[in-house]
PDB file of N, CA and C in Angstrom:
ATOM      1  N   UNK A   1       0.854  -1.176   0.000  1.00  0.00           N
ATOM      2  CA  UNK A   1       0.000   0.000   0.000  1.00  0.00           C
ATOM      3  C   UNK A   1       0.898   1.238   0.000  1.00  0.00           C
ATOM      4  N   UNK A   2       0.514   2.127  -0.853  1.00  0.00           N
ATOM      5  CA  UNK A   2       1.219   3.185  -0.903  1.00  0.00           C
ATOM      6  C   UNK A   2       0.967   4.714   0.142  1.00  0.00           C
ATOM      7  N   UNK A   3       1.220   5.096   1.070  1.00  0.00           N
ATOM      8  CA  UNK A   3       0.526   6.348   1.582  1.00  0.00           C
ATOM      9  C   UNK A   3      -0.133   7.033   1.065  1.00  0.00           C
ATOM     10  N   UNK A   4      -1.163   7.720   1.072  1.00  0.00           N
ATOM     11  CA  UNK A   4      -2.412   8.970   0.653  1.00  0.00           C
ATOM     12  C   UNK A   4      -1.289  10.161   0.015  1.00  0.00           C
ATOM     13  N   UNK A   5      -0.384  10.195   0.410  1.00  0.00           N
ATOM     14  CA  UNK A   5       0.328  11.312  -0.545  1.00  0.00           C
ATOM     15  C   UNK A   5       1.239  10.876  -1.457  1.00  0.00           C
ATOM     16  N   UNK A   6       1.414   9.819  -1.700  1.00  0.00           N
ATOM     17  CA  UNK A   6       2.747   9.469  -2.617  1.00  0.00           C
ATOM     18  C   UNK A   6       2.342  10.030  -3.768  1.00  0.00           C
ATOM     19  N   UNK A   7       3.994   9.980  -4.510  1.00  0.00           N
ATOM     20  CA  UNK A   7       3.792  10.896  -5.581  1.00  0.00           C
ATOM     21  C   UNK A   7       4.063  10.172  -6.657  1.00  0.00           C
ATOM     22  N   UNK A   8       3.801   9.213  -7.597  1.00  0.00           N
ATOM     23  CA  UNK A   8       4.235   8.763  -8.566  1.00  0.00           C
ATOM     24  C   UNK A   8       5.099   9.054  -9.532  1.00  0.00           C
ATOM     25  N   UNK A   9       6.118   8.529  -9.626  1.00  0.00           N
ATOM     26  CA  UNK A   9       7.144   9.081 -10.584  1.00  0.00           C
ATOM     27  C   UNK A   9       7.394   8.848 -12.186  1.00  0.00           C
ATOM     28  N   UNK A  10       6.533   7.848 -12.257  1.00  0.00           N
ATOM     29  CA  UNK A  10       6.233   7.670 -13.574  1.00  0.00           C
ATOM     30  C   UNK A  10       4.804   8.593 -14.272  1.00  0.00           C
ATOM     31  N   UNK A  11       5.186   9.314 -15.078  1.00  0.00           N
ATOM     32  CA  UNK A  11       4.329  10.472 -15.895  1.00  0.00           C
ATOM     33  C   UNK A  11       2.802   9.771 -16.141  1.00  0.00           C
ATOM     34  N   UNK A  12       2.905   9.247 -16.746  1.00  0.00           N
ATOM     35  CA  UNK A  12       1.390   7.982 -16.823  1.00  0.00           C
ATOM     36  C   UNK A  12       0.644   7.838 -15.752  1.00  0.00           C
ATOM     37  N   UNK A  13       1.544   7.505 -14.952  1.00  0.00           N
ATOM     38  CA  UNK A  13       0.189   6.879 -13.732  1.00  0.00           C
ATOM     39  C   UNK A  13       0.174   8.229 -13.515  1.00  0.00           C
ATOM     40  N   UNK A  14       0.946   9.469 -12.806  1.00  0.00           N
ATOM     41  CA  UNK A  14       0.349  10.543 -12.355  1.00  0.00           C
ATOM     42  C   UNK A  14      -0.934  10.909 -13.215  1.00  0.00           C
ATOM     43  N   UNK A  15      -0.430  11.183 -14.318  1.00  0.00           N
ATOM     44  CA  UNK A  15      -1.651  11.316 -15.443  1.00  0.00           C
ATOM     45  C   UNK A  15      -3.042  10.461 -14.909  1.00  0.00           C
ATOM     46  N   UNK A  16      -3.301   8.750 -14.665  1.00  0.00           N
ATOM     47  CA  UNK A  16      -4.333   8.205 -14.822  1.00  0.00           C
ATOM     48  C   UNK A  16      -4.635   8.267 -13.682  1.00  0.00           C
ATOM     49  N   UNK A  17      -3.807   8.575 -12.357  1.00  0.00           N
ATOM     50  CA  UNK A  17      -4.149   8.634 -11.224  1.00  0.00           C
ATOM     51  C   UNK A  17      -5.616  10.200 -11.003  1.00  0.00           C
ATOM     52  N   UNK A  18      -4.862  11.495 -12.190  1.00  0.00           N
ATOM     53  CA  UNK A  18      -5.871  12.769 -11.595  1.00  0.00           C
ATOM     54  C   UNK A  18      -6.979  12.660 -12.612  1.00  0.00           C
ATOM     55  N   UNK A  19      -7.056  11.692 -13.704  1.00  0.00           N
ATOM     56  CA  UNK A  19      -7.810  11.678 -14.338  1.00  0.00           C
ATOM     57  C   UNK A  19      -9.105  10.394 -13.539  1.00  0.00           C
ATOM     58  N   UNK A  20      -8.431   9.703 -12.982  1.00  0.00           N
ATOM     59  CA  UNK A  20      -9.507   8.527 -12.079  1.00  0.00           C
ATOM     60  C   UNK A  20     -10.036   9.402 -10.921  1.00  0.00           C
ATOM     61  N   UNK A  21      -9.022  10.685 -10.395  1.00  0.00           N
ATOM     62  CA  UNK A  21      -9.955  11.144  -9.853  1.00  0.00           C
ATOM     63  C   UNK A  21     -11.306  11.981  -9.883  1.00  0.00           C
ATOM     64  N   UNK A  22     -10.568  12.897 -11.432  1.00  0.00           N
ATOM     65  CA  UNK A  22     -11.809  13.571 -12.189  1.00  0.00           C
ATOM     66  C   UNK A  22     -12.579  13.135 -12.601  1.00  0.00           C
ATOM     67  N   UNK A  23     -12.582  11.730 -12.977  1.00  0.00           N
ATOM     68  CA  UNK A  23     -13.752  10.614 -13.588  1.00  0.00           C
ATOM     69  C   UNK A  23     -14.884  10.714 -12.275  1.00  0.00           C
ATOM     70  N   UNK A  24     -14.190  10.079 -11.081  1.00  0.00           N
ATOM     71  CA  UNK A  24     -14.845   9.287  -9.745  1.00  0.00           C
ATOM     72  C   UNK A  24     -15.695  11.162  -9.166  1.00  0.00           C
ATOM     73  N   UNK A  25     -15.065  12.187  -9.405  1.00  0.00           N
ATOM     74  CA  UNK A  25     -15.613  13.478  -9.077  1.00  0.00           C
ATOM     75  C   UNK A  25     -16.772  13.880 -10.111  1.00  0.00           C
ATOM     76  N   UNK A  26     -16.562  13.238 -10.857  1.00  0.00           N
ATOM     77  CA  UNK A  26     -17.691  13.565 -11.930  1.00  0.00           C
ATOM     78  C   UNK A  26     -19.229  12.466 -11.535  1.00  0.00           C
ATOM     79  N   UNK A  27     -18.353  11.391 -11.365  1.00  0.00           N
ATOM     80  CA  UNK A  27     -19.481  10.451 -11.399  1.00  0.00           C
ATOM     81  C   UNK A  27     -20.224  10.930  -9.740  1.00  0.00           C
ATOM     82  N   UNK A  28     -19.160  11.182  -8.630  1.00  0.00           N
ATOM     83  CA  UNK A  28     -20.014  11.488  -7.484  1.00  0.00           C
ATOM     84  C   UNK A  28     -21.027  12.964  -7.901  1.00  0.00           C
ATOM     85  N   UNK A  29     -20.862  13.814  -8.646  1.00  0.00           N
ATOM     86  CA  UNK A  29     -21.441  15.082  -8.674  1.00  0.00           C
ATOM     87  C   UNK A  29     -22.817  14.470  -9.803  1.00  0.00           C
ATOM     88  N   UNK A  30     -22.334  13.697 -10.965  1.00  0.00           N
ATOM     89  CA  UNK A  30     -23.713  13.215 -11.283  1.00  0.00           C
ATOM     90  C   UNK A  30     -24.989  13.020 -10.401  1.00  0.00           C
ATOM     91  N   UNK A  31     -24.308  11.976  -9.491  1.00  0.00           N
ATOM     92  CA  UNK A  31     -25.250  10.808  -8.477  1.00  0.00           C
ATOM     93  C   UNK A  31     -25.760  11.904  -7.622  1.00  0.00           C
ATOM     94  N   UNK A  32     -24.995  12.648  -6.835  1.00  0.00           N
ATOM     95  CA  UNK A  32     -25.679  13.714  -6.073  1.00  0.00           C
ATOM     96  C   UNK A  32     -26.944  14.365  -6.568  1.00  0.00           C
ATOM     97  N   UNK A  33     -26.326  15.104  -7.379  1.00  0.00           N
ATOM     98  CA  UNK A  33     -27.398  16.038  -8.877  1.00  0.00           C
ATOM     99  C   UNK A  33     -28.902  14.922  -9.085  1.00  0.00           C
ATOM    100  N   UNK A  34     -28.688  13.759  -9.268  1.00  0.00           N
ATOM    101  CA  UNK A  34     -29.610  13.233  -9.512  1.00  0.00           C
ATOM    102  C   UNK A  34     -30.591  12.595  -8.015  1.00  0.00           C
ATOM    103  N   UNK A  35     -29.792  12.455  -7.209  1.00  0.00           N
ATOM    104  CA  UNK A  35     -30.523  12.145  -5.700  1.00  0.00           C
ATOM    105  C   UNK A  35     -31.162  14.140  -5.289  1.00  0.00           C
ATOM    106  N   UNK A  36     -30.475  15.030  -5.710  1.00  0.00           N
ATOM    107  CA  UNK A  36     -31.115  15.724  -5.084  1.00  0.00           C
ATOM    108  C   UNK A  36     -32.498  16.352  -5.966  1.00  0.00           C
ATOM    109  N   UNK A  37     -32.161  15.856  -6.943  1.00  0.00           N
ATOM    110  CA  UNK A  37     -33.677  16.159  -8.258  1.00  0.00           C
ATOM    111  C   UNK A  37     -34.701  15.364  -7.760  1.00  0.00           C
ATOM    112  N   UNK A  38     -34.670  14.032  -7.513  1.00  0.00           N
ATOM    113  CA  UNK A  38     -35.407  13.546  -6.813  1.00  0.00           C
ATOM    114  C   UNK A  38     -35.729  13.523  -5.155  1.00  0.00           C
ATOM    115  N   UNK A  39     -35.273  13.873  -4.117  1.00  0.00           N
ATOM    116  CA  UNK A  39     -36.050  14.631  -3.105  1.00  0.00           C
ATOM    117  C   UNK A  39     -36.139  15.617  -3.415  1.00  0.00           C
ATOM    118  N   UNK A  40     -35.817  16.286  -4.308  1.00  0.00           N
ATOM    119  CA  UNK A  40     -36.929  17.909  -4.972  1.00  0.00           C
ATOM    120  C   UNK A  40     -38.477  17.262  -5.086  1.00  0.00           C
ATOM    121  N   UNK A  41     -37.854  16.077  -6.219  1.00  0.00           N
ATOM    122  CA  UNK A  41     -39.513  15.892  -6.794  1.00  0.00           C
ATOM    123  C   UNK A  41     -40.607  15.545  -5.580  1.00  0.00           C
ATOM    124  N   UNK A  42     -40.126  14.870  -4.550  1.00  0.00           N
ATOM    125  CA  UNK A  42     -40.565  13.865  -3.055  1.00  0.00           C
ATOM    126  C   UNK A  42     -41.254  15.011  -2.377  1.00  0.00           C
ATOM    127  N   UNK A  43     -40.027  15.831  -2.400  1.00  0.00           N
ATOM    128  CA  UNK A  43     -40.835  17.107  -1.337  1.00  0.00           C
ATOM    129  C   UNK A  43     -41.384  17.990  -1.722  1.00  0.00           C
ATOM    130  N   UNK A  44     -41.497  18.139  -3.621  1.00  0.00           N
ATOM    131  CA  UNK A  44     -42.896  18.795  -4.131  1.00  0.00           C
ATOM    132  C   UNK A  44     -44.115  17.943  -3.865  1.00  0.00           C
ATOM    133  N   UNK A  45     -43.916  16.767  -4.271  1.00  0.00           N
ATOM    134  CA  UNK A  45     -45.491  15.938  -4.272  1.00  0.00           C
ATOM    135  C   UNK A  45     -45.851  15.908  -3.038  1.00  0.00           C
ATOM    136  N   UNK A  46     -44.928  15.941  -1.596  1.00  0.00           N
ATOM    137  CA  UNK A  46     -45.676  15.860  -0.421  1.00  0.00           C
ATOM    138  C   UNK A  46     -46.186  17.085   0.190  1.00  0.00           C
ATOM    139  N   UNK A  47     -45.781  18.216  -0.388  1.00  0.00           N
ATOM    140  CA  UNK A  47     -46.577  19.176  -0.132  1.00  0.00           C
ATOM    141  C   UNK A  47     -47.693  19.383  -0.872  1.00  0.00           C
ATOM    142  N   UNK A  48     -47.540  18.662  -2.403  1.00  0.00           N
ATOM    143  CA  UNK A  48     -48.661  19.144  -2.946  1.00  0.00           C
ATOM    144  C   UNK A  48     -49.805  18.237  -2.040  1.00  0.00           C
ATOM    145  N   UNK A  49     -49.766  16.970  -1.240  1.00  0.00           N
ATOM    146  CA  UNK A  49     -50.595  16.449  -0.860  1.00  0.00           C
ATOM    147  C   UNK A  49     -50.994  16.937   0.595  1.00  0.00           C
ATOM    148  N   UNK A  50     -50.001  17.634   1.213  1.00  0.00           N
ATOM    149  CA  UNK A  50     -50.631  18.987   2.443  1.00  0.00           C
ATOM    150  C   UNK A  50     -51.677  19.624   1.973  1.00  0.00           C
ATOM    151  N   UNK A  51     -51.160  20.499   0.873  1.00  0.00           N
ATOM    152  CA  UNK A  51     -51.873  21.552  -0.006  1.00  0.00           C
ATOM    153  C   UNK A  51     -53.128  21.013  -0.291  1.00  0.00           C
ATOM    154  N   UNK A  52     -53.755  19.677  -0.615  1.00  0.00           N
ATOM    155  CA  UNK A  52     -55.163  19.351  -1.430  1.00  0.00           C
ATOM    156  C   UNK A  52     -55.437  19.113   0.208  1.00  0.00           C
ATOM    157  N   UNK A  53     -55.178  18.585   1.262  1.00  0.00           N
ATOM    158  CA  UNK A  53     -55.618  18.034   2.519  1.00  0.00           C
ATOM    159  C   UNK A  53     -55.779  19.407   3.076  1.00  0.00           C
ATOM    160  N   UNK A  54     -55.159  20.690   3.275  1.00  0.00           N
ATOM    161  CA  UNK A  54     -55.564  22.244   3.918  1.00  0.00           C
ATOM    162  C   UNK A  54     -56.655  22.392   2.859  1.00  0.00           C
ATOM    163  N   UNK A  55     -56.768  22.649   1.837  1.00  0.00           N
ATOM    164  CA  UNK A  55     -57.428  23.070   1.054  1.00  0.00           C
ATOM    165  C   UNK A  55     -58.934  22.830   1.056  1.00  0.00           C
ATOM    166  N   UNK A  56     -59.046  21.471   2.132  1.00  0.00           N
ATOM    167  CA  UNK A  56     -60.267  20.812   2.114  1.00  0.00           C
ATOM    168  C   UNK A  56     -60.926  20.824   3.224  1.00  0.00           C
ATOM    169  N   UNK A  57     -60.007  21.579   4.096  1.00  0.00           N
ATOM    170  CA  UNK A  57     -60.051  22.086   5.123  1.00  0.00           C
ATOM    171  C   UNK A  57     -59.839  20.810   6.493  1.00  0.00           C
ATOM    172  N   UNK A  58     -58.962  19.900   6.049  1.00  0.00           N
ATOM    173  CA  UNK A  58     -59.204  18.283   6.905  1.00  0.00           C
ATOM    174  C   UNK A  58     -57.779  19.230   7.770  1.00  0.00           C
ATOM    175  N   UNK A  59     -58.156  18.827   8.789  1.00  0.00           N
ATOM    176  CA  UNK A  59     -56.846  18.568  10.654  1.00  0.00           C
ATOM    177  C   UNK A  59     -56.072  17.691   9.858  1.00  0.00           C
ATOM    178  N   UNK A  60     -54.623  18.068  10.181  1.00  0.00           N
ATOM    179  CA  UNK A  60     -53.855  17.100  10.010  1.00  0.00           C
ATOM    180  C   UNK A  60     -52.826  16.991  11.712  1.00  0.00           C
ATOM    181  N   UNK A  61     -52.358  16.174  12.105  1.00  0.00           N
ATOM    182  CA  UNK A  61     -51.422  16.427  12.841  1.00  0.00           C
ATOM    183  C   UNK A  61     -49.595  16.579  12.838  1.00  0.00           C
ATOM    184  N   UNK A  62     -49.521  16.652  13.348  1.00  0.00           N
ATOM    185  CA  UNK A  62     -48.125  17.056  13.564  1.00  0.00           C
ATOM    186  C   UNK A  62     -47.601  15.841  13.420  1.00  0.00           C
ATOM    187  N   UNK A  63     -47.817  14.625  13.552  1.00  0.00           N
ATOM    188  CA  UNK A  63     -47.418  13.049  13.407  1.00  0.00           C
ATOM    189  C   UNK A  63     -47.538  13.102  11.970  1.00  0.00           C
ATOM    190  N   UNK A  64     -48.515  13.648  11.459  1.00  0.00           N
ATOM    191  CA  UNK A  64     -49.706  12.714  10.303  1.00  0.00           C
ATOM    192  C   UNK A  64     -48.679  13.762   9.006  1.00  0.00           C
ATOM    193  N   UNK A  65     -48.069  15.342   9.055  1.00  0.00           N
ATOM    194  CA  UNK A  65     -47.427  16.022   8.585  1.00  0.00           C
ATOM    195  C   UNK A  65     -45.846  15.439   7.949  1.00  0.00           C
ATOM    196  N   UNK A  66     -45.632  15.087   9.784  1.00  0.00           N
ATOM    197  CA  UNK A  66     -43.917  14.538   9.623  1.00  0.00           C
ATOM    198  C   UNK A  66     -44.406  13.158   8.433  1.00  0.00           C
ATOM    199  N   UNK A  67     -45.218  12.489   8.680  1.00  0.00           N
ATOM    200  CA  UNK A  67     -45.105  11.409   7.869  1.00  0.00           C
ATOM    201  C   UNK A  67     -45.293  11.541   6.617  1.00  0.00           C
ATOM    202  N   UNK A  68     -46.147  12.387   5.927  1.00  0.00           N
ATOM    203  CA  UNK A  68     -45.583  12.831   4.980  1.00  0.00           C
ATOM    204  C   UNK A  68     -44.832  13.385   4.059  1.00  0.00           C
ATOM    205  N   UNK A  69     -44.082  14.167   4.368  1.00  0.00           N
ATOM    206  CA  UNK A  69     -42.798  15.248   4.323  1.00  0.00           C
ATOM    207  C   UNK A  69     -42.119  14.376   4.334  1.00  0.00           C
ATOM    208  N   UNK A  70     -41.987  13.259   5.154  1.00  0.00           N
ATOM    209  CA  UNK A  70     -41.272  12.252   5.541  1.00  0.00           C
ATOM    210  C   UNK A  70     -41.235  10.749   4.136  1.00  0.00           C
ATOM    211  N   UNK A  71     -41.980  11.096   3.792  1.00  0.00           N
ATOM    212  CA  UNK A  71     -42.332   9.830   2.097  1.00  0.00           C
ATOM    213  C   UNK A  71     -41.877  10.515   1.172  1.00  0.00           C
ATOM    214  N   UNK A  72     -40.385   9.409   0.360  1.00  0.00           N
ATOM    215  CA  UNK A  72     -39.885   9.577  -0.543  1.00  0.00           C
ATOM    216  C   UNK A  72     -40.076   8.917  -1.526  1.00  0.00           C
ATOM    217  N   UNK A  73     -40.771   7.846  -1.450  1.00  0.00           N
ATOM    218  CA  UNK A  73     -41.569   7.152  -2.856  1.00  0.00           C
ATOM    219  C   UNK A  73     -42.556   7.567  -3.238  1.00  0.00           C
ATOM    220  N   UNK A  74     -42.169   8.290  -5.011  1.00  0.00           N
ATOM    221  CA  UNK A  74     -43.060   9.073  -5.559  1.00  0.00           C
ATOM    222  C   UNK A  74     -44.520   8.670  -6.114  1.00  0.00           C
ATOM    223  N   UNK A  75     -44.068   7.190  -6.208  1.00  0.00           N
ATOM    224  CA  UNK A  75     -45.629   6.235  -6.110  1.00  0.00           C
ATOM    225  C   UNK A  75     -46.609   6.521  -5.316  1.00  0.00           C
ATOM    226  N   UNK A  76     -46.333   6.472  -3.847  1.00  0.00           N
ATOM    227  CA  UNK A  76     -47.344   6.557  -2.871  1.00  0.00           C
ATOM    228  C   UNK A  76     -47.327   7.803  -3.114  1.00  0.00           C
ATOM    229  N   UNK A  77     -47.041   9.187  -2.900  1.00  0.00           N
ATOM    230  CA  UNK A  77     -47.091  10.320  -2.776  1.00  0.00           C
ATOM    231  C   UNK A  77     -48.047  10.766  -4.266  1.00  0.00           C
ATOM    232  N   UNK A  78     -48.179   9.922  -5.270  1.00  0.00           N
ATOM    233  CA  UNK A  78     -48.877  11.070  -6.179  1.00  0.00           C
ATOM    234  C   UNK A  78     -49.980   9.547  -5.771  1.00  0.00           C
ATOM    235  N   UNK A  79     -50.028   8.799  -5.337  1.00  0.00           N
ATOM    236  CA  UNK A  79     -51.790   7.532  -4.690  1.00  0.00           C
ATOM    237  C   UNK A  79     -51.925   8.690  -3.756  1.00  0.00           C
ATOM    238  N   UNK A  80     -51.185   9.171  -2.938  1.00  0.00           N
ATOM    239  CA  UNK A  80     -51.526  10.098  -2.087  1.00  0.00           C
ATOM    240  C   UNK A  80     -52.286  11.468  -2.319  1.00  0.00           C
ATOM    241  N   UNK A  81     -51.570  11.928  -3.417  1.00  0.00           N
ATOM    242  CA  UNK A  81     -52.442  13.343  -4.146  1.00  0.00           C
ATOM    243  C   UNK A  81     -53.602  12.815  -5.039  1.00  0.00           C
ATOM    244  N   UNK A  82     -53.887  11.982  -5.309  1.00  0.00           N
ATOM    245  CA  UNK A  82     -55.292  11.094  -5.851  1.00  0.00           C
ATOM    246  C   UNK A  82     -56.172  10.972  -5.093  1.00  0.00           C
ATOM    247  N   UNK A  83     -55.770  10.559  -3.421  1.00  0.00           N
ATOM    248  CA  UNK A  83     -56.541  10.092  -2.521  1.00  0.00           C
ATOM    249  C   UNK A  83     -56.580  11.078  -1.548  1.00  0.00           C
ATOM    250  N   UNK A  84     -56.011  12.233  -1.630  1.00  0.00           N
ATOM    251  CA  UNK A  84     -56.311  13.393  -0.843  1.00  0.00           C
ATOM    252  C   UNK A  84     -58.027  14.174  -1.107  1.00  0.00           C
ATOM    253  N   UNK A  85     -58.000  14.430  -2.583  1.00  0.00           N
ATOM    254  CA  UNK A  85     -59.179  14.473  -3.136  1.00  0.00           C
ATOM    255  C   UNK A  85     -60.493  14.120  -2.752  1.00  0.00           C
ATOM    256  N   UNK A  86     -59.964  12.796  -2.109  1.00  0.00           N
ATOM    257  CA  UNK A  86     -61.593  12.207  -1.773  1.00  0.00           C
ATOM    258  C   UNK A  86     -61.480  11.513  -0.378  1.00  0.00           C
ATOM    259  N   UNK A  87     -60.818  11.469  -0.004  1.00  0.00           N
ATOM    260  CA  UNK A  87     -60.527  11.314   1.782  1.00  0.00           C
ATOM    261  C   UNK A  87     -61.755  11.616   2.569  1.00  0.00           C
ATOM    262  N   UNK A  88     -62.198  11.399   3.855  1.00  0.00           N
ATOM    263  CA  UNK A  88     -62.591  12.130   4.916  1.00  0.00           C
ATOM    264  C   UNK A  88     -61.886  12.478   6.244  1.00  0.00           C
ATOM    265  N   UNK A  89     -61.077  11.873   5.820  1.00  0.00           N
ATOM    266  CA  UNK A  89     -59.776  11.919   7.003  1.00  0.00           C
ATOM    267  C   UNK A  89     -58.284  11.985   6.793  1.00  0.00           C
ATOM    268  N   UNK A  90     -57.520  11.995   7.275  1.00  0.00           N
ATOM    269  CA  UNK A  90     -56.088  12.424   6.939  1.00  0.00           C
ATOM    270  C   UNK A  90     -55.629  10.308   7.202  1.00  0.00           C
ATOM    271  N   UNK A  91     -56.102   9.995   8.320  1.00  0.00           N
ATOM    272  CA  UNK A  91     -56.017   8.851   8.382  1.00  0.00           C
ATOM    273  C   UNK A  91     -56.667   7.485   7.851  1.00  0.00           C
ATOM    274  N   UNK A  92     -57.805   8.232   7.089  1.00  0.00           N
ATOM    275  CA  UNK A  92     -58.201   7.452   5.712  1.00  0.00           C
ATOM    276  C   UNK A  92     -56.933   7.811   4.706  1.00  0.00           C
ATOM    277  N   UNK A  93     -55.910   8.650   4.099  1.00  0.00           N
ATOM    278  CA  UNK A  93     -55.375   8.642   3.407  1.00  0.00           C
ATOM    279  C   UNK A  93     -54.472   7.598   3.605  1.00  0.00           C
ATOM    280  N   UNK A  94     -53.724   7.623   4.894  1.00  0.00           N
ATOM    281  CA  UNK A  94     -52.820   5.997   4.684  1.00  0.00           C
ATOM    282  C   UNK A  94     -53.270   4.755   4.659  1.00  0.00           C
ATOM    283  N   UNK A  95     -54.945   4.957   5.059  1.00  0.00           N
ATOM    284  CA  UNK A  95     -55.548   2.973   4.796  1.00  0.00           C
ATOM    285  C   UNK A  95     -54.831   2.386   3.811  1.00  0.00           C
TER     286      UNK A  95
END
């Protein structure tokens, strides 16, 4: 194993060494970019499903809030903005 600072003395590997790192920096800034587009999308749809549940004028609680805000599968969250619509309860929405 070589220490975290060694310096390679052959021209090549220095070369493939800053280029594996610009690759692996690219690929982490992709993956980020794309995890944070999607809890964008998570925490638009769960407000939009606050928004139809105030709107209808239904109590929600402070439990019943976190748990939504709290749902990152965009499946349930837009069954959720479907079933906000016609609810009578906040706790009919998770039956």
């Amino acid at each position: 194993m070589f220490p975290a600072n060694y310096e390679y003395q052959d021209e090549g590997l220095r070369r493939a060494k800053a280029e594996g790192k610009a690759e692996g920096k690219a690929e982490g800034k992709a993956e980020g970019k794309a995890e944070g587009k999607a809890e964008g999308r998570a925490e638009g749809k769960a407000e939009g499903v606050l928004a139809v549940l105030e709107a209808r004028g239904l109590p929600i609680t402070t439990e019943q809030r976190a748990r939504i805000l709290a749902t990152a599968e965009l499946e349930k969250l837009e069954a959720w903005i479907r079933r906000a619509v016609t609810v009578t309860s906040v706790d009919e929405l998770f039956a």
